[in-house]
C-alpha atoms as a PDB file:
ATOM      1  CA  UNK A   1      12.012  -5.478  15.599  1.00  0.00           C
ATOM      2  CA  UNK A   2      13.257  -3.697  12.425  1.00  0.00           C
ATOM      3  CA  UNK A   3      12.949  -6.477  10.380  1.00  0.00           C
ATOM      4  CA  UNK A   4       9.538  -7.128  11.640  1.00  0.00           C
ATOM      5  CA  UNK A   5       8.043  -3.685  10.882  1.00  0.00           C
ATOM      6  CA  UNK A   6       9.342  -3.769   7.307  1.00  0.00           C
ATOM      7  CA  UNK A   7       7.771  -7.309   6.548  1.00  0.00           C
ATOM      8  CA  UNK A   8       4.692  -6.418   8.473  1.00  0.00           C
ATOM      9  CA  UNK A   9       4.344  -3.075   6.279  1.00  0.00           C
ATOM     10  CA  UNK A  10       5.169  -5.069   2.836  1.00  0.00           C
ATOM     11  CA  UNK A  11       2.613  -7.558   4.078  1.00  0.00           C
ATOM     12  CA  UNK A  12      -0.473  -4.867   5.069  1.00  0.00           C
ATOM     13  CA  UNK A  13       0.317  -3.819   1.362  1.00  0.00           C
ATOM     14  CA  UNK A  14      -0.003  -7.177  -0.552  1.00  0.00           C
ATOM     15  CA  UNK A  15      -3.528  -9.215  -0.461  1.00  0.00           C
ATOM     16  CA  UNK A  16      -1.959 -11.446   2.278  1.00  0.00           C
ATOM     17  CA  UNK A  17      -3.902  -9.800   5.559  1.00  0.00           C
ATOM     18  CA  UNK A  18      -1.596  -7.733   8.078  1.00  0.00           C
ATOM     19  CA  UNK A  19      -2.078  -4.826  10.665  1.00  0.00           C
ATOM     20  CA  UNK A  20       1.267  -3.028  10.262  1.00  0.00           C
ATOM     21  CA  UNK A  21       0.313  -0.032  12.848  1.00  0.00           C
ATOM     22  CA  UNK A  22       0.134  -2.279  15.700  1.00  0.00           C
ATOM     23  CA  UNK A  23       3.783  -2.978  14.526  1.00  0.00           C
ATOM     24  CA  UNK A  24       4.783   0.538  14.300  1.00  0.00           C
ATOM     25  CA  UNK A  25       3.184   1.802  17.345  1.00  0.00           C
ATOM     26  CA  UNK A  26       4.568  -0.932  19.524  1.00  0.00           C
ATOM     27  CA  UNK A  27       8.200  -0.407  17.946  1.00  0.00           C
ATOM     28  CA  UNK A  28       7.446   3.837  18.859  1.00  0.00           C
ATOM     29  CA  UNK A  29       6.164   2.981  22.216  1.00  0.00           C
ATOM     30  CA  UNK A  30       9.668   0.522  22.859  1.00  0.00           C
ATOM     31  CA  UNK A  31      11.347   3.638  22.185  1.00  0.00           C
ATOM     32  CA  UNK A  32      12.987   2.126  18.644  1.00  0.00           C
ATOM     33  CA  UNK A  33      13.972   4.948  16.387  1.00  0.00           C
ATOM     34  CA  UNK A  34      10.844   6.668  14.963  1.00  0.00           C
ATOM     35  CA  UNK A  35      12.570   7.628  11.390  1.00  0.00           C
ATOM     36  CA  UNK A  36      14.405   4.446  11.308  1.00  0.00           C
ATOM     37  CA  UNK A  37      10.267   2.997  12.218  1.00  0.00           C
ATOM     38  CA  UNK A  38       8.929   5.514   9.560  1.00  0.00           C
ATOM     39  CA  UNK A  39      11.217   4.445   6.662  1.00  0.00           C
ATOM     40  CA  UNK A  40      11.225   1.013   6.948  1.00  0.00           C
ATOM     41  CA  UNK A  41       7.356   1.441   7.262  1.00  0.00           C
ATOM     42  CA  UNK A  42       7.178   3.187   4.241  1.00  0.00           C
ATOM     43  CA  UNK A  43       9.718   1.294   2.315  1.00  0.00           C
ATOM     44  CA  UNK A  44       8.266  -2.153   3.453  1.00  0.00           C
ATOM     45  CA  UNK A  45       4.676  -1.046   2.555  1.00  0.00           C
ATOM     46  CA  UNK A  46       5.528   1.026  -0.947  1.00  0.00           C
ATOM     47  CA  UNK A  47       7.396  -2.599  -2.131  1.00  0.00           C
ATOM     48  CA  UNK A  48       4.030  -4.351  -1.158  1.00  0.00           C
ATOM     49  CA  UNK A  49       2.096  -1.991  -3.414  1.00  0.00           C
ATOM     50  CA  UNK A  50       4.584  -2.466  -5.980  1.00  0.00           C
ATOM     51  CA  UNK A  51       3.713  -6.399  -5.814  1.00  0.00           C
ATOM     52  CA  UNK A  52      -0.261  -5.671  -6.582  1.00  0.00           C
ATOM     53  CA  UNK A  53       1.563  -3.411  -9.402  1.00  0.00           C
ATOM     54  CA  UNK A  54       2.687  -6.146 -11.240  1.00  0.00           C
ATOM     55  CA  UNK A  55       0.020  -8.873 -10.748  1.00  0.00           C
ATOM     56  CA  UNK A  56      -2.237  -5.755 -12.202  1.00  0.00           C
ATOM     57  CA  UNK A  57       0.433  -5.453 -15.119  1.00  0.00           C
ATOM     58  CA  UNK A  58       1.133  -9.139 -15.799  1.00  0.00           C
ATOM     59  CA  UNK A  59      -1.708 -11.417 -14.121  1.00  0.00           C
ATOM     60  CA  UNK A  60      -5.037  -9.319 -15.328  1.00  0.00           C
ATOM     61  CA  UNK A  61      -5.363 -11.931 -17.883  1.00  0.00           C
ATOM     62  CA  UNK A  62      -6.753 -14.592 -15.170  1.00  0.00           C
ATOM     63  CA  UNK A  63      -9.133 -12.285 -13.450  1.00  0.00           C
ATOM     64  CA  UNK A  64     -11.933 -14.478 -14.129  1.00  0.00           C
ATOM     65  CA  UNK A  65     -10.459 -17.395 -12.029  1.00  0.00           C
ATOM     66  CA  UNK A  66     -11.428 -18.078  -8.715  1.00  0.00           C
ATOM     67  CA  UNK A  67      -8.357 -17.453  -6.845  1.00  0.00           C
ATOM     68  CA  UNK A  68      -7.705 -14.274  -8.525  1.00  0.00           C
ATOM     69  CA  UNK A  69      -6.758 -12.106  -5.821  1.00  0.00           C
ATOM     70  CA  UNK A  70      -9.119  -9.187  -6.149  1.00  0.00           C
ATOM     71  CA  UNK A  71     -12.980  -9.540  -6.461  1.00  0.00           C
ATOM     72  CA  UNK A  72     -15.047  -8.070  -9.677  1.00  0.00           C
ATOM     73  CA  UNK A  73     -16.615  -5.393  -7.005  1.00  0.00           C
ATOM     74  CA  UNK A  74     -13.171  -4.183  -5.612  1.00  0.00           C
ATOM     75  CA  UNK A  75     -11.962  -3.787  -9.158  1.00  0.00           C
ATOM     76  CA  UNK A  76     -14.938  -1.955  -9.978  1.00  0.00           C
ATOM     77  CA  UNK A  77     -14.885   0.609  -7.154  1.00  0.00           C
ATOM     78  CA  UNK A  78     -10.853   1.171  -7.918  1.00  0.00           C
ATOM     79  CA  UNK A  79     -11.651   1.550 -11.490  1.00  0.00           C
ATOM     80  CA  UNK A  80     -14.077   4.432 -11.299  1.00  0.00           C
ATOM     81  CA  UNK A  81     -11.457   6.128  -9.132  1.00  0.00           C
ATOM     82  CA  UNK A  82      -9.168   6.128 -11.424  1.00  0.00           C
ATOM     83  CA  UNK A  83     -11.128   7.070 -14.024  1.00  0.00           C
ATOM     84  CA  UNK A  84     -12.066  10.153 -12.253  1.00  0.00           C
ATOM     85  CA  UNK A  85      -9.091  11.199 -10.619  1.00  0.00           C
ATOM     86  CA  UNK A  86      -6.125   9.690 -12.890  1.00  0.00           C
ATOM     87  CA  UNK A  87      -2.881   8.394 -11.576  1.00  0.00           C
ATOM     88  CA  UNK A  88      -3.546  11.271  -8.787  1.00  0.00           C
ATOM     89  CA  UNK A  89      -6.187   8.392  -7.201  1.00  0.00           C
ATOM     90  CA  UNK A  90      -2.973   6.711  -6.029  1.00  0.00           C
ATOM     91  CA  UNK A  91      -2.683   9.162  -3.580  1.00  0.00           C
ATOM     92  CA  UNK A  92      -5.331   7.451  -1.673  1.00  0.00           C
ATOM     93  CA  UNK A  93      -2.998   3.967  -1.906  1.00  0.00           C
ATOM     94  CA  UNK A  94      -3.095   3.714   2.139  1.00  0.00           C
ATOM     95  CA  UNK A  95      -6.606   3.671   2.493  1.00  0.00           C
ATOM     96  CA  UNK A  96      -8.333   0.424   3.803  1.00  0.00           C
ATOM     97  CA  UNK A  97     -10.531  -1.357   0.842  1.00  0.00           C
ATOM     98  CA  UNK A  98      -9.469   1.112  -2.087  1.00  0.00           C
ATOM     99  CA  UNK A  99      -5.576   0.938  -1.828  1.00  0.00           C
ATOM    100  CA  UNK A 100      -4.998  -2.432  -2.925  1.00  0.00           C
ATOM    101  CA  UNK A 101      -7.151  -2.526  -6.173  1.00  0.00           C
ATOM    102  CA  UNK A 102      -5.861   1.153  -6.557  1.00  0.00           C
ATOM    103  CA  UNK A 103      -2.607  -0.486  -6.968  1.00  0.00           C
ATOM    104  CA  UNK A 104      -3.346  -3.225  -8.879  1.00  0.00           C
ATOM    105  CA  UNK A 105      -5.310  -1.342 -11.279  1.00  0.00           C
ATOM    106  CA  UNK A 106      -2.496   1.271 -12.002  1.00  0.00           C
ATOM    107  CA  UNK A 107      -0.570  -2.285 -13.241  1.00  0.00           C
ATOM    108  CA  UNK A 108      -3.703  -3.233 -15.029  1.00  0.00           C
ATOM    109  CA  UNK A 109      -3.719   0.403 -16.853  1.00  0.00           C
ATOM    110  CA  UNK A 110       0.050   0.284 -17.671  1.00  0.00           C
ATOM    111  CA  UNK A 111       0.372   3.587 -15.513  1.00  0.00           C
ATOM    112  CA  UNK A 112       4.349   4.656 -15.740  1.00  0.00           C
ATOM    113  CA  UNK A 113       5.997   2.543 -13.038  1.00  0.00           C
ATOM    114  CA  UNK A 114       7.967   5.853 -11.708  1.00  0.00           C
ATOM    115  CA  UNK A 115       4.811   7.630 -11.779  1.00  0.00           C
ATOM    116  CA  UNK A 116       3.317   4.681  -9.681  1.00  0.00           C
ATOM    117  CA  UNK A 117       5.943   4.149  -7.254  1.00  0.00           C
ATOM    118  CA  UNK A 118       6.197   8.228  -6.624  1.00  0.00           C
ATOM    119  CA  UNK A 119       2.788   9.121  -5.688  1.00  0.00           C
ATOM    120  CA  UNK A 120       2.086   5.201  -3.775  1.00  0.00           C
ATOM    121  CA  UNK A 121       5.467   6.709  -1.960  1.00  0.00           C
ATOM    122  CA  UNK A 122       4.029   9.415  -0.891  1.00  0.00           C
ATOM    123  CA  UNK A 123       1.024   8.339  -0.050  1.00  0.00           C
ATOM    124  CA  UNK A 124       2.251   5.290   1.960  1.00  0.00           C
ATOM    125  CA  UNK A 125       4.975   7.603   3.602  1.00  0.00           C
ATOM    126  CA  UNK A 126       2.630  10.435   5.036  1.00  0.00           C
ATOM    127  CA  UNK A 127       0.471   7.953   6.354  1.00  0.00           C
ATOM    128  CA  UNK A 128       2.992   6.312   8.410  1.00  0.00           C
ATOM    129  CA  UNK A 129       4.365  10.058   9.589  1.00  0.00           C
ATOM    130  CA  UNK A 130       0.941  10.678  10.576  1.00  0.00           C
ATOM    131  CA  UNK A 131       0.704   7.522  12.813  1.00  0.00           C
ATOM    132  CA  UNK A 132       3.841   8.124  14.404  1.00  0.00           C
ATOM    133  CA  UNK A 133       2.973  11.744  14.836  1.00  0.00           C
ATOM    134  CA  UNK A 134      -0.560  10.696  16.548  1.00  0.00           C
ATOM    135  CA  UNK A 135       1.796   8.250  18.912  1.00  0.00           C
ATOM    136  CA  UNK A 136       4.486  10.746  19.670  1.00  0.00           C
ATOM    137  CA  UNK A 137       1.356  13.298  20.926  1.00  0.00           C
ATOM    138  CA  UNK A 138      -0.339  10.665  22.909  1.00  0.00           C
END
């Protein structure tokens, strides 16, 4: 089960589709250890950011091609967020539809990579300890 919440967390993080908080929730509710859950949660899912990271930093030059992972319009919406809020935008890597490009566009900028994998850390870590603190209530 341990193995499957950190690939299901590096997954939910990459463009490949995944649900990791069914995942985490189902290891909490088996009674698996929730910081053992929450770190390998929030390792698994920072490493998936990391991967967006460097197809931002290395692959932006094909961004035109059709299987380009990230359409014009996602690109777009992470790119005025990070012009408006700096590499502090990255604190908003775990939400749904803004994450990803988020990520990818800190690559595309050249943001520092310890300055990257910091704040997608933290982000990606206190949403997890919010999940499992939503399941340990209910």
């Amino acid at each position: 089960m341990y193995l499957s919440i950190f690939l299901t967390a590096f997954l939910a993080a990459t463009i490949l589709p995944a649900q990791s908080e069914f995942v985490v929730v189902a290891a909490q509710r088996m009674e698996y250890d929730v910081w053992i859950i929450w770190w390998l949660a929030s390792i698994g899912n920072t490493l998936g950011s990391v991967v967006n990271y460097l197809l931002g930093r290395f692959l932006v030059k094909y961004q035109d091609r059709r299987w380009f992972p990230f359409k014009p319009a996602s690109l777009a919406r992470g790119h005025r967020w990070f012009e408006r809020f700096g590499k502090w935008s990255l604190l908003m890597a775990w939400a749904p539809f803004i994450g990803d490009p988020l990520t990818f566009i800190a690559g595309m900028l050249r943001l520092s990579f310890w300055q990257f994998l910091t704040l997608v850390f933290i982000s990606k870590s206190g949403r997890y300890a919010i999940l499992i603190g939503i399941t340990q209530l209910f």
